[in-house]
N, C-alpha and C. Protein backbone atom coordinates (compact mmCIF):
# COMPACT_ATOMS: atom_id res chain seq x y z
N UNK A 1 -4.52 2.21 0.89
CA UNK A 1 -3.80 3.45 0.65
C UNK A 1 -2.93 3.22 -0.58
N UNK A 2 -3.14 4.22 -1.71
CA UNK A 2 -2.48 3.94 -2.57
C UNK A 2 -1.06 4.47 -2.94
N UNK A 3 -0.01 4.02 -3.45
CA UNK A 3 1.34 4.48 -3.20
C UNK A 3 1.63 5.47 -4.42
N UNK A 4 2.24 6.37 -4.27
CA UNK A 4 2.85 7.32 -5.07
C UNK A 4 4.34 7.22 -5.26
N UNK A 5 4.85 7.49 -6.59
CA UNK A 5 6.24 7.64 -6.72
C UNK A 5 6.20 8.69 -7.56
N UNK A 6 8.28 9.32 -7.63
CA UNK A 6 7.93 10.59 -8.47
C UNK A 6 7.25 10.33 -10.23
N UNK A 7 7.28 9.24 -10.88
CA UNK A 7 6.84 9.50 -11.82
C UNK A 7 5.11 9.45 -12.00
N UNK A 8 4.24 9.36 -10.76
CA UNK A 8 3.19 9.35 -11.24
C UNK A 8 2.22 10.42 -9.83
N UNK A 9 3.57 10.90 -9.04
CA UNK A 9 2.63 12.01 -7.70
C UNK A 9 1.89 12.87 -8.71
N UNK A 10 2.37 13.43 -9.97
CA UNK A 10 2.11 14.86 -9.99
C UNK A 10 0.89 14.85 -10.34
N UNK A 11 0.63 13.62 -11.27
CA UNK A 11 -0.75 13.50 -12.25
C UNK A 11 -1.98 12.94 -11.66
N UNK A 12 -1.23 12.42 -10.78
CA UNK A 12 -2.25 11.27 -10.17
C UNK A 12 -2.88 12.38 -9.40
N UNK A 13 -1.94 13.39 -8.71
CA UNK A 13 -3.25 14.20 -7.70
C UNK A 13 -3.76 15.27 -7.95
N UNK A 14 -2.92 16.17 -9.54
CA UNK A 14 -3.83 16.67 -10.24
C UNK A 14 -5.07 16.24 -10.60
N UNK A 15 -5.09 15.27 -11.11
CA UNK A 15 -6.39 14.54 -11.21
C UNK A 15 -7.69 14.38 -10.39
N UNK A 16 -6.76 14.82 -9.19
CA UNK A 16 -8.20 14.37 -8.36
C UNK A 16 -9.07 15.18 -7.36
N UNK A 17 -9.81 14.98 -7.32
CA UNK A 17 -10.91 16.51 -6.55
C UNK A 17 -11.60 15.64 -5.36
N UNK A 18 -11.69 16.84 -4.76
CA UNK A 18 -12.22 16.66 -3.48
C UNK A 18 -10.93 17.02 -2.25
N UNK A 19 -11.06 16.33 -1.21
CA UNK A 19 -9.62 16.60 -0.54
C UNK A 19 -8.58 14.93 -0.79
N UNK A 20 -7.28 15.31 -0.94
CA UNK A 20 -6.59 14.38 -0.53
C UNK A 20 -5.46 14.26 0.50
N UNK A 21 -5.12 13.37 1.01
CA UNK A 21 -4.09 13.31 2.28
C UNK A 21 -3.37 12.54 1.81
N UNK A 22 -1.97 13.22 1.78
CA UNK A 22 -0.65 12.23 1.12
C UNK A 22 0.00 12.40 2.35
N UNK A 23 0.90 10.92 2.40
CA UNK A 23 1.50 10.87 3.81
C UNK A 23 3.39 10.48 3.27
N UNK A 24 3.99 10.87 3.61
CA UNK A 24 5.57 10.26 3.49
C UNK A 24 5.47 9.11 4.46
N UNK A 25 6.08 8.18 4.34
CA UNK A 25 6.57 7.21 5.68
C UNK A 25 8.17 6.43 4.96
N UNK A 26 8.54 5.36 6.04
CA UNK A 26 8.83 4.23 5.78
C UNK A 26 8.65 3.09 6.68
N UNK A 27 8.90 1.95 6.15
CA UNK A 27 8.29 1.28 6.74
C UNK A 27 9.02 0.89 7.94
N UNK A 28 10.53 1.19 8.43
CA UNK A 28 10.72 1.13 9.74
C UNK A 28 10.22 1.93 10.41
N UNK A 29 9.55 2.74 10.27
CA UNK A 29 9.19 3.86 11.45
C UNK A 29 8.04 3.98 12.29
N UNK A 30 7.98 3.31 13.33
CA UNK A 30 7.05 3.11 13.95
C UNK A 30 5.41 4.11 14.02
N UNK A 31 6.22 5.42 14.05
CA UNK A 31 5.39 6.77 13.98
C UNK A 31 4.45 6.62 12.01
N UNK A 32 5.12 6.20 11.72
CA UNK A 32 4.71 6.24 10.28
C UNK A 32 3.53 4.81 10.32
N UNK A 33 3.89 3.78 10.45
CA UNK A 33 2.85 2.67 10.38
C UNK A 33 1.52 3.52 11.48
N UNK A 34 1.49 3.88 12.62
CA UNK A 34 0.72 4.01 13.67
C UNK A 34 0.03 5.23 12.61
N UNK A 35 0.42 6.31 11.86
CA UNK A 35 -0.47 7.41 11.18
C UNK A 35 -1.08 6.84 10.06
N UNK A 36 0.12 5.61 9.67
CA UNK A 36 -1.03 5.22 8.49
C UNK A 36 -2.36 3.92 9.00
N UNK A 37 -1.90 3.51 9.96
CA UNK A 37 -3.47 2.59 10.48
C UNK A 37 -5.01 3.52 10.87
N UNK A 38 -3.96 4.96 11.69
CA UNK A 38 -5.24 6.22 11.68
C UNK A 38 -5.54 6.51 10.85
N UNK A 39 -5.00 6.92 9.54
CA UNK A 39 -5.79 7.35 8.26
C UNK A 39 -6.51 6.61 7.36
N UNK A 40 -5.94 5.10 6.92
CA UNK A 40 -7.39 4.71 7.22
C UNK A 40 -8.44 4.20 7.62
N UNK A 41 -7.94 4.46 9.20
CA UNK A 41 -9.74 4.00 10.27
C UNK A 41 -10.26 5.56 9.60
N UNK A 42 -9.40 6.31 9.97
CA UNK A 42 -10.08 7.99 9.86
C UNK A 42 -11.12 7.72 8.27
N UNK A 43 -10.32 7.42 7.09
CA UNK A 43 -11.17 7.43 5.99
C UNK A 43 -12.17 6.57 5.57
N UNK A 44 -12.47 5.64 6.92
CA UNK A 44 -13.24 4.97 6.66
C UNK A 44 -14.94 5.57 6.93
N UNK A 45 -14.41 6.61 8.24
CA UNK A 45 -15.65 7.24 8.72
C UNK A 45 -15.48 8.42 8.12
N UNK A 46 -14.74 8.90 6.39
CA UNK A 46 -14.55 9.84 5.68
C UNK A 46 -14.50 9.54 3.94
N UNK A 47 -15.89 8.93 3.72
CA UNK A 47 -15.57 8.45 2.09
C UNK A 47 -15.08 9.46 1.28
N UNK A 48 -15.26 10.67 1.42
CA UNK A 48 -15.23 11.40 0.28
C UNK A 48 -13.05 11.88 0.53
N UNK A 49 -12.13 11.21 1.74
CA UNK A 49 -11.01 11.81 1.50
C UNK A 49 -10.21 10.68 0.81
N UNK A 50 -9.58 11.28 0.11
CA UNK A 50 -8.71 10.01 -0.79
C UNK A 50 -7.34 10.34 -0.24
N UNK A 51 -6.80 8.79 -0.05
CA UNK A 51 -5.63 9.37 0.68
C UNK A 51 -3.91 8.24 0.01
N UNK A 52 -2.94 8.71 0.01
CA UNK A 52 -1.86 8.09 -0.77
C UNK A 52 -0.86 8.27 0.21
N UNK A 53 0.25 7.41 -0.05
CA UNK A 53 1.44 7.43 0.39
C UNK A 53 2.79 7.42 -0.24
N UNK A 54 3.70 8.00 -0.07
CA UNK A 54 5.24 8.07 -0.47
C UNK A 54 5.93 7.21 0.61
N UNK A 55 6.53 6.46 -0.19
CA UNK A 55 7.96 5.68 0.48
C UNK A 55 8.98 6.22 0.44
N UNK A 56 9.73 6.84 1.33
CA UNK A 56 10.61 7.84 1.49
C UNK A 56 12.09 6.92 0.75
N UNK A 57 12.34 5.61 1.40
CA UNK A 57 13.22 4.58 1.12
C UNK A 57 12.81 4.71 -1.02
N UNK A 58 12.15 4.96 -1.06
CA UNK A 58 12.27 4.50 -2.65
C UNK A 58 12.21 5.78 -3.54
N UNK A 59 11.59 6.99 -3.18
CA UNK A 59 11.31 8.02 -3.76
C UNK A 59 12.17 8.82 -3.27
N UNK A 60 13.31 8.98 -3.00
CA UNK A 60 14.03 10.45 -2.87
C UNK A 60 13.78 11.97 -3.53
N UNK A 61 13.46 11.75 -4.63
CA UNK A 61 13.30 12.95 -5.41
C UNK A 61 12.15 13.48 -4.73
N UNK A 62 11.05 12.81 -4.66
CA UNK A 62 9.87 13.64 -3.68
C UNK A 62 10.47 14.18 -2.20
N UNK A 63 11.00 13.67 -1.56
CA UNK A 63 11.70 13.84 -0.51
C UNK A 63 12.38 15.15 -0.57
N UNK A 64 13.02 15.43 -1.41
CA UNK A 64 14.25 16.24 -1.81
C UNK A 64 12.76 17.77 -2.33
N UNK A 65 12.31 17.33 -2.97
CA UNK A 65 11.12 18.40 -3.60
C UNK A 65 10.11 18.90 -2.32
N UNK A 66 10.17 18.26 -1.50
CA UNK A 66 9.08 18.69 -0.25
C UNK A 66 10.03 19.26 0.41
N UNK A 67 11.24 18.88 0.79
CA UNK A 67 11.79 18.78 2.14
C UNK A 67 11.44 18.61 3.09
N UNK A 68 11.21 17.36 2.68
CA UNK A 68 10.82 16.52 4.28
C UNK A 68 11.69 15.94 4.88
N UNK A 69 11.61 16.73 6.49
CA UNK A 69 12.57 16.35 7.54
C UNK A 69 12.40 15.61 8.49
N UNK A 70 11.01 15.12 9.08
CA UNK A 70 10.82 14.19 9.44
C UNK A 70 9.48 13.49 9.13
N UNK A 71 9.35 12.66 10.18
CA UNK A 71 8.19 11.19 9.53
C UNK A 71 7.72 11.07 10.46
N UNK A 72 6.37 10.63 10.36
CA UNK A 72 5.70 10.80 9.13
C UNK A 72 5.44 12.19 8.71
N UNK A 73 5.64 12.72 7.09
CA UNK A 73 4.97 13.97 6.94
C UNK A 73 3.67 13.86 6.20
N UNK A 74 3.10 14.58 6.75
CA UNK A 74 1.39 14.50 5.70
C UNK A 74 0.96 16.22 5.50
N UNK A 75 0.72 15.94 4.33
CA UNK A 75 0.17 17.07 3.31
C UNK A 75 -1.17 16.85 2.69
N UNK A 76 -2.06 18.37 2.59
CA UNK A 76 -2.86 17.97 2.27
C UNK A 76 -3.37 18.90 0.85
N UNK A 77 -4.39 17.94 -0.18
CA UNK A 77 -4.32 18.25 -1.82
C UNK A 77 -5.78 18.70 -1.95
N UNK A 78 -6.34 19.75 -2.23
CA UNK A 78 -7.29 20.06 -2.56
C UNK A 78 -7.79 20.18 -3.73
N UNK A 79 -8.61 19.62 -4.25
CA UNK A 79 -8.98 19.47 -6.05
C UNK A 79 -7.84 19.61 -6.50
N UNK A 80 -6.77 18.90 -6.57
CA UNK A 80 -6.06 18.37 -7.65
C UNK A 80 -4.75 19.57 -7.53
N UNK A 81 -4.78 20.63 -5.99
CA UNK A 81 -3.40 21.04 -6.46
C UNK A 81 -2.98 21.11 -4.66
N UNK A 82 -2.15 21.34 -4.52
CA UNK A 82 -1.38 21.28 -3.25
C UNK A 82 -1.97 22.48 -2.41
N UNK A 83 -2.44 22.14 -1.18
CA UNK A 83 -3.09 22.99 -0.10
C UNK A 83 -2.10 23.46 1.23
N UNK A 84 -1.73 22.73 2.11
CA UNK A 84 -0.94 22.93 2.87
C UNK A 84 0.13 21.58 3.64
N UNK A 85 0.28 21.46 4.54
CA UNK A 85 0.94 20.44 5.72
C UNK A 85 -0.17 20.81 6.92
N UNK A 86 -0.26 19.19 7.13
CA UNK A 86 -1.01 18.77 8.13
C UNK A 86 -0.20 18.86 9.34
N UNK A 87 -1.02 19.16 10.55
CA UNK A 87 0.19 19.33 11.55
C UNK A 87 -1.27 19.05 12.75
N UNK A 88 -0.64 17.86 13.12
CA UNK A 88 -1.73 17.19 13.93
C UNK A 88 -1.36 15.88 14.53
N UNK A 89 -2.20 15.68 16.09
CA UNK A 89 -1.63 14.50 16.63
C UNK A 89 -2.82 13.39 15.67
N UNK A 90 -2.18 12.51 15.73
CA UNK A 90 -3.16 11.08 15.08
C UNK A 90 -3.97 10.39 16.37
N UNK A 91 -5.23 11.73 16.57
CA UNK A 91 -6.08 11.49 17.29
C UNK A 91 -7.40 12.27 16.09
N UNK A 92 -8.64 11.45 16.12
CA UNK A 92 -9.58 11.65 15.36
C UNK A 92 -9.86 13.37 15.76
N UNK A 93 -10.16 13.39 17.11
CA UNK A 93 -10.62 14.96 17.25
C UNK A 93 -10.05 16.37 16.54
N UNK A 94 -8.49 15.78 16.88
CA UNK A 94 -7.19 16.31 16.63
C UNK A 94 -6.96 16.69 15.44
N UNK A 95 -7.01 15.95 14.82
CA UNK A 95 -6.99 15.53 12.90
C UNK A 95 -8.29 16.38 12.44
N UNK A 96 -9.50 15.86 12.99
CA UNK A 96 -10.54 17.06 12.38
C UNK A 96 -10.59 18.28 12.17
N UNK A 97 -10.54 18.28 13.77
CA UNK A 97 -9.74 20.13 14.20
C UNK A 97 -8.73 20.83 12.96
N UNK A 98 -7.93 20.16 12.99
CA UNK A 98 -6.36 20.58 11.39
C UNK A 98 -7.15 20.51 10.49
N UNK A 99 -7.94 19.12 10.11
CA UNK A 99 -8.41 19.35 8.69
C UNK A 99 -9.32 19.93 8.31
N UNK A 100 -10.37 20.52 8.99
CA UNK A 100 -11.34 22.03 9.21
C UNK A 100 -10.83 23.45 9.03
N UNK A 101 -9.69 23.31 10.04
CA UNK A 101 -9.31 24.56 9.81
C UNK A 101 -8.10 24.75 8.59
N UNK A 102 -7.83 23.59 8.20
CA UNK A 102 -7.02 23.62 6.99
C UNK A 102 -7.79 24.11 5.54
N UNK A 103 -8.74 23.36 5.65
CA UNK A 103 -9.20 23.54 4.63
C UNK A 103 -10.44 24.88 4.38
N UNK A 104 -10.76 25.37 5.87
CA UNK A 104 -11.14 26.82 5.64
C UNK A 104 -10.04 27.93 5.32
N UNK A 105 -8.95 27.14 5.42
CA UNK A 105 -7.69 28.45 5.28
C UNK A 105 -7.74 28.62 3.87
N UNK A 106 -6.73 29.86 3.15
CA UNK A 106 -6.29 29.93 1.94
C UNK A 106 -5.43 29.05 1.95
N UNK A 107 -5.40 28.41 0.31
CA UNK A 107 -3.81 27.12 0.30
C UNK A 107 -2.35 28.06 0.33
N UNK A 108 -1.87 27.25 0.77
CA UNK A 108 -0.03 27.61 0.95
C UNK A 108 0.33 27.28 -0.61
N UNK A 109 1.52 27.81 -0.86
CA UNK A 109 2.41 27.72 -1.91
C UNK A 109 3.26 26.29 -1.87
N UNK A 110 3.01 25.87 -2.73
CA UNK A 110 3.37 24.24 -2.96
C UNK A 110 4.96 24.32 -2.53
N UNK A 111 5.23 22.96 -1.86
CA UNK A 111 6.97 23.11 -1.39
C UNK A 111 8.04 23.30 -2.22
């Protein structure tokens, strides 16, 4: 999973097509390690999702730009521009279910 900070979120996921799953964590947070070991078993049986993370402890400004209130938060990037928030237990079925119907939805307005 590759890490994002504010000087390189914006470009890095403009850049990129297909779907992506960006996750906030830190690393005390138990809830946060346990979503990021599911995402990627999940992307393993999912080549085509590319997926990144924010360190909440180091990136404030992203923090402050999402408003993210709690952890883990995960959002999801569709060809290269912001789609919605994931809102799902970190169960494979669970996660499919959100990310199906996420991505048949229209995208939300970036935070």
């Amino acid at each position: 999973m590759t890490s994002l900070d504010q000087f390189d979120f914006h470009d890095r996921l403009e850049e990129s097509r297909g779907p992506v799953v960006v996750v906030f964590v830190t690393p005390g947070c138990a809830s946060c390690r346990h979503w990021k070991r599911f995402l990627l078993d999940y992307a393993r049986t999912h080549p085509g999702l590319a997926l990144y993370q924010v360190n909440v402890q180091q990136d404030m400004a992203l923090v402050h730009e999402f408003g993210v209130f709690h952890l883990p938060a995960v959002y999801l990037y569709l060809d290269g521009r912001f789609h919605c928030e994931l809102q799902s237990e970190a169960r494979r079925d669970r996660f499919d279910a959100a990310l199906n119907e996420a991505l048949q939805a229209p995208s939300q307005e970036a935070p």
